[in-house]
N, C-alpha and C. Protein backbone atom coordinates (compact mmCIF):
# COMPACT_ATOMS: atom_id res chain seq x y z
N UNK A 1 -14.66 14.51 10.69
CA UNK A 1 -13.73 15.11 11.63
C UNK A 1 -12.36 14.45 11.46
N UNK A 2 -11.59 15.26 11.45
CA UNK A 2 -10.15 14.94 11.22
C UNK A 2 -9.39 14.36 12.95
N UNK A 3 -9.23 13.44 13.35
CA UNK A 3 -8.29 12.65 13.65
C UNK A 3 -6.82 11.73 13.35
N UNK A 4 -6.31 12.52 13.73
CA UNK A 4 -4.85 12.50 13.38
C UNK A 4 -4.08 11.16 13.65
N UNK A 5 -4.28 10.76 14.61
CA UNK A 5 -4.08 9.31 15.10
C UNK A 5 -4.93 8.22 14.26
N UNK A 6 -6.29 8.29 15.08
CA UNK A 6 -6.62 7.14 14.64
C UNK A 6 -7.51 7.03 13.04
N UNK A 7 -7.98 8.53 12.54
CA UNK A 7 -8.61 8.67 11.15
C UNK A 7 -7.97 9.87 10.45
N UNK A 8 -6.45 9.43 10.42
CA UNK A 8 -6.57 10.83 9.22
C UNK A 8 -6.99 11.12 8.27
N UNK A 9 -7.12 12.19 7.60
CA UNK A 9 -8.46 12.69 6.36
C UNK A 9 -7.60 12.37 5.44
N UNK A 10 -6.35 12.28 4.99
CA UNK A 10 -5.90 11.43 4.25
C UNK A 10 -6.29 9.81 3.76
N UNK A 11 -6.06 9.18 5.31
CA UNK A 11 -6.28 7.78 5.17
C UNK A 11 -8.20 7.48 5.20
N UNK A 12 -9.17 8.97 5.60
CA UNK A 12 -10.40 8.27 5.31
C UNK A 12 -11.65 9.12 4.21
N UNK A 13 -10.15 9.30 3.01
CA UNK A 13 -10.87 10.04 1.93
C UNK A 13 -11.76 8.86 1.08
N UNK A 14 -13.07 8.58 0.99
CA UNK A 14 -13.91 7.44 0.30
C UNK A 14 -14.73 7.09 0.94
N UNK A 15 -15.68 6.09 1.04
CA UNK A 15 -16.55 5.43 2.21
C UNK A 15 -16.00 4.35 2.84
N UNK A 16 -14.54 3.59 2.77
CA UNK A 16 -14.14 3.14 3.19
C UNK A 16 -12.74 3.34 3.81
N UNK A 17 -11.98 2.77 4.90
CA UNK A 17 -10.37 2.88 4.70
C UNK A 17 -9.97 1.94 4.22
N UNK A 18 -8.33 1.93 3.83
CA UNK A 18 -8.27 1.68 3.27
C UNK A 18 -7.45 0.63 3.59
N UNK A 19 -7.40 0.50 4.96
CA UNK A 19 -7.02 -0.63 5.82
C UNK A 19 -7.68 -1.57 6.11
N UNK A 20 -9.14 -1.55 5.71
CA UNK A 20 -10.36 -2.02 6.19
C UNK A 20 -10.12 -2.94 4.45
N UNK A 21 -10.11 -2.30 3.71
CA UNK A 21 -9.92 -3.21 2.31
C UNK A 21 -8.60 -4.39 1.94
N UNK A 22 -8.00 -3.47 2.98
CA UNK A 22 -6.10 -4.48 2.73
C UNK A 22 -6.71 -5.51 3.99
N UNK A 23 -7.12 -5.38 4.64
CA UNK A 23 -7.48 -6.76 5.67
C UNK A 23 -8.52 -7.65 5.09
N UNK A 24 -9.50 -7.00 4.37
CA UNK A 24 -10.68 -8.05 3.96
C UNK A 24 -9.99 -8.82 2.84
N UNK A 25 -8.79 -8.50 2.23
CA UNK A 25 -8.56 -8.98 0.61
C UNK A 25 -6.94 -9.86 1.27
N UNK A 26 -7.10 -9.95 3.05
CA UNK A 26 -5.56 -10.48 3.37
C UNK A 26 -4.10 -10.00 2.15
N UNK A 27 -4.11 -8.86 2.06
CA UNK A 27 -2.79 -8.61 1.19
C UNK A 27 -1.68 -8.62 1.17
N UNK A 28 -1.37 -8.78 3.06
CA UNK A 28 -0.06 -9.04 3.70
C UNK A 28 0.65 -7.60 3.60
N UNK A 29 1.74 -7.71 4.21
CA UNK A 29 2.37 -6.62 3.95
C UNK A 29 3.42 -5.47 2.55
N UNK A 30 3.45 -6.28 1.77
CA UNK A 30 4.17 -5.61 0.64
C UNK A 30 3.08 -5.33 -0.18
N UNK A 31 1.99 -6.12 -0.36
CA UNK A 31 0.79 -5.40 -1.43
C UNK A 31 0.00 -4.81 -0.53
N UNK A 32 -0.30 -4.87 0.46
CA UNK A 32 -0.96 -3.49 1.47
C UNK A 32 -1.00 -2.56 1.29
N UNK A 33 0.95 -2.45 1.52
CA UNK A 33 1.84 -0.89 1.65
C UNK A 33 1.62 -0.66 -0.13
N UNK A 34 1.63 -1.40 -1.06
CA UNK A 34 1.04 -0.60 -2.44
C UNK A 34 -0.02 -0.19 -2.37
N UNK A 35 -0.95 -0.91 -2.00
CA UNK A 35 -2.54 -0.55 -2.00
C UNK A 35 -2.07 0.93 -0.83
N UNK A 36 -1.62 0.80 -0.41
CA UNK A 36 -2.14 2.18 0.44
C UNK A 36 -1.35 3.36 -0.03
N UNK A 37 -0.43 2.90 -0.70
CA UNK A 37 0.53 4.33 -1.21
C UNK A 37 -0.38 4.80 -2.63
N UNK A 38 -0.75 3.69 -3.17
CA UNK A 38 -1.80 4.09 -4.67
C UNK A 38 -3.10 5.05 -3.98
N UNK A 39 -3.64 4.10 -3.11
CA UNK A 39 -4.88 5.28 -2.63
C UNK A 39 -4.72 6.04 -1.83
N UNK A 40 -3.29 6.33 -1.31
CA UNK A 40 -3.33 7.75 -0.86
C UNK A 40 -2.11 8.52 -1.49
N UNK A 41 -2.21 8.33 -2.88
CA UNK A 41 -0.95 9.30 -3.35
C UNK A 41 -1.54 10.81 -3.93
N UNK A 42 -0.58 11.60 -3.03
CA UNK A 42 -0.91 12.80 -2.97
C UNK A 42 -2.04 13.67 -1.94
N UNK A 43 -2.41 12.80 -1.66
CA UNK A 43 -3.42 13.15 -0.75
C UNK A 43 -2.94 14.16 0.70
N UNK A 44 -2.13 13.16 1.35
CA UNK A 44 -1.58 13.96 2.44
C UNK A 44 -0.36 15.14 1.70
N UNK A 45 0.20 15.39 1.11
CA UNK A 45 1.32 16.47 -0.07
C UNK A 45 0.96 15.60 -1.33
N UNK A 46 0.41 16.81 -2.13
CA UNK A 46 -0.01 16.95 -3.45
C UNK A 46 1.40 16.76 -3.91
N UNK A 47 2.78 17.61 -3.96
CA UNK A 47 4.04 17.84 -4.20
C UNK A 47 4.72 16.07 -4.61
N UNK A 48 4.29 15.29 -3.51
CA UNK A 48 4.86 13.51 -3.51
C UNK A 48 3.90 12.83 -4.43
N UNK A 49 2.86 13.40 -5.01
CA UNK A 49 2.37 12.07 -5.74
C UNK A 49 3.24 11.64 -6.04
N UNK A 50 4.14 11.64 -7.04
CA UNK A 50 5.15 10.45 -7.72
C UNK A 50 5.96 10.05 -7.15
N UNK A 51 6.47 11.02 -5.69
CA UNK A 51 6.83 10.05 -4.84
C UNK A 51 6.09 8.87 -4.22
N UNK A 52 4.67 8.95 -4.21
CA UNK A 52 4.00 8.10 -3.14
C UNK A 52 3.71 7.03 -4.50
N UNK A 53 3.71 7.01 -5.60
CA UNK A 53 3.74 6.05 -6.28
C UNK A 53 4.63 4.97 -6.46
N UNK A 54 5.79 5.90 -6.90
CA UNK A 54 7.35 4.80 -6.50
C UNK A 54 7.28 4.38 -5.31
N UNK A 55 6.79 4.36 -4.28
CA UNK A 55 6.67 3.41 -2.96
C UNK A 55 6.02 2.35 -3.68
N UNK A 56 4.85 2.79 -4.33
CA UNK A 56 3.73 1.61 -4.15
C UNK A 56 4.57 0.77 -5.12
N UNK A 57 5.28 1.00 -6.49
CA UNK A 57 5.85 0.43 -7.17
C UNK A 57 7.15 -0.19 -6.60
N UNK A 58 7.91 0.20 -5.74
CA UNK A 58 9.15 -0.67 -4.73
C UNK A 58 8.32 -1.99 -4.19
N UNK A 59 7.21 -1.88 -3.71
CA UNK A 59 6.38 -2.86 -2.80
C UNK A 59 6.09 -3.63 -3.71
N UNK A 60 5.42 -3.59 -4.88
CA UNK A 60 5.43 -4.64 -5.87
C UNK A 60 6.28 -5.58 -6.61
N UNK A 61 7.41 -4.64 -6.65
CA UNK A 61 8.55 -5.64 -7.26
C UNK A 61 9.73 -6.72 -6.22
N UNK A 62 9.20 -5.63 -4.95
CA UNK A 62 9.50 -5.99 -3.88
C UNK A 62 9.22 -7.77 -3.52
N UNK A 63 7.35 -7.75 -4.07
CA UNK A 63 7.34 -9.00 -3.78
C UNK A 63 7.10 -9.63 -4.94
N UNK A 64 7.25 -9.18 -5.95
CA UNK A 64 7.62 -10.01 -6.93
C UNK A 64 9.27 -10.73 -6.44
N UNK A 65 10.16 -9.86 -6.01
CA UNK A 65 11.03 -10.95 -6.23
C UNK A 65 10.69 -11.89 -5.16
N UNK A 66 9.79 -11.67 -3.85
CA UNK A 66 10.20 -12.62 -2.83
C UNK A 66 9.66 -13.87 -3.61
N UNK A 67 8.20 -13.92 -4.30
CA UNK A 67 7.38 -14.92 -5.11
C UNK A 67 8.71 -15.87 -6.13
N UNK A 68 9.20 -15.08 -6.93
CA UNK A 68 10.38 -15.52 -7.29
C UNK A 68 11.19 -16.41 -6.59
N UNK A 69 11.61 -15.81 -6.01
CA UNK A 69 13.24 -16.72 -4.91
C UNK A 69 12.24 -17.64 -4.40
N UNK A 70 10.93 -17.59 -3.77
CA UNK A 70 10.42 -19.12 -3.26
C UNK A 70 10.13 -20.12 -4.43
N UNK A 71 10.13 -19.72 -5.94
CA UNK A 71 9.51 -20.61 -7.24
C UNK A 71 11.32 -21.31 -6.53
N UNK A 72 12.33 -20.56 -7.37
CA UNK A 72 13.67 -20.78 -7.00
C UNK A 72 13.72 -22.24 -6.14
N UNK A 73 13.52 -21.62 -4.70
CA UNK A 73 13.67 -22.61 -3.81
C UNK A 73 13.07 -23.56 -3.97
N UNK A 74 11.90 -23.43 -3.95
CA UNK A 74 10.70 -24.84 -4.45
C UNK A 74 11.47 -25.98 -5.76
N UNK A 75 12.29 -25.32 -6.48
CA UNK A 75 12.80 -26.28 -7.56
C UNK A 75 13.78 -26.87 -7.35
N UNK A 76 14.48 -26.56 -6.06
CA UNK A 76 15.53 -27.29 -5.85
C UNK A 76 15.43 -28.90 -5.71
């Protein structure tokens, strides 16, 4: 059954969500929001897959740089 709020059929296409996997693996917030744009790209508009990919890919480099700037800081 489709619940819009709390299970959308987007977010509970698999035997799991996919929120339930970004909490068990602690991914924080920038690899989450990838993990969740990868497993639900296209799902909710077929039309955005490659939009919903370039999210997941912003979020990665995203924290690539934060990992970066703390190596940075750490060497000071």
């Amino acid at each position: 059954m489709n619940d819009p709020i709390n299970h959308p059929a987007h977010y509970t296409d698999g035997a799991i969500e996919v929120i339930d996997y970004i909490e068990d693996k602690r991914l924080g917030y920038h690899l989450g929001n990838a993990v969740k744009y990868i497993s639900r790209a296209g799902k909710k508009d077929p039309a955005k897959t490659v939009e919903d990919l370039q999210k997941a890919v912003w979020y990665i480099n995203r924290h690539i740089a934060n990992l970066q700037k703390e190596d940075t800081n750490e060497d000071r």
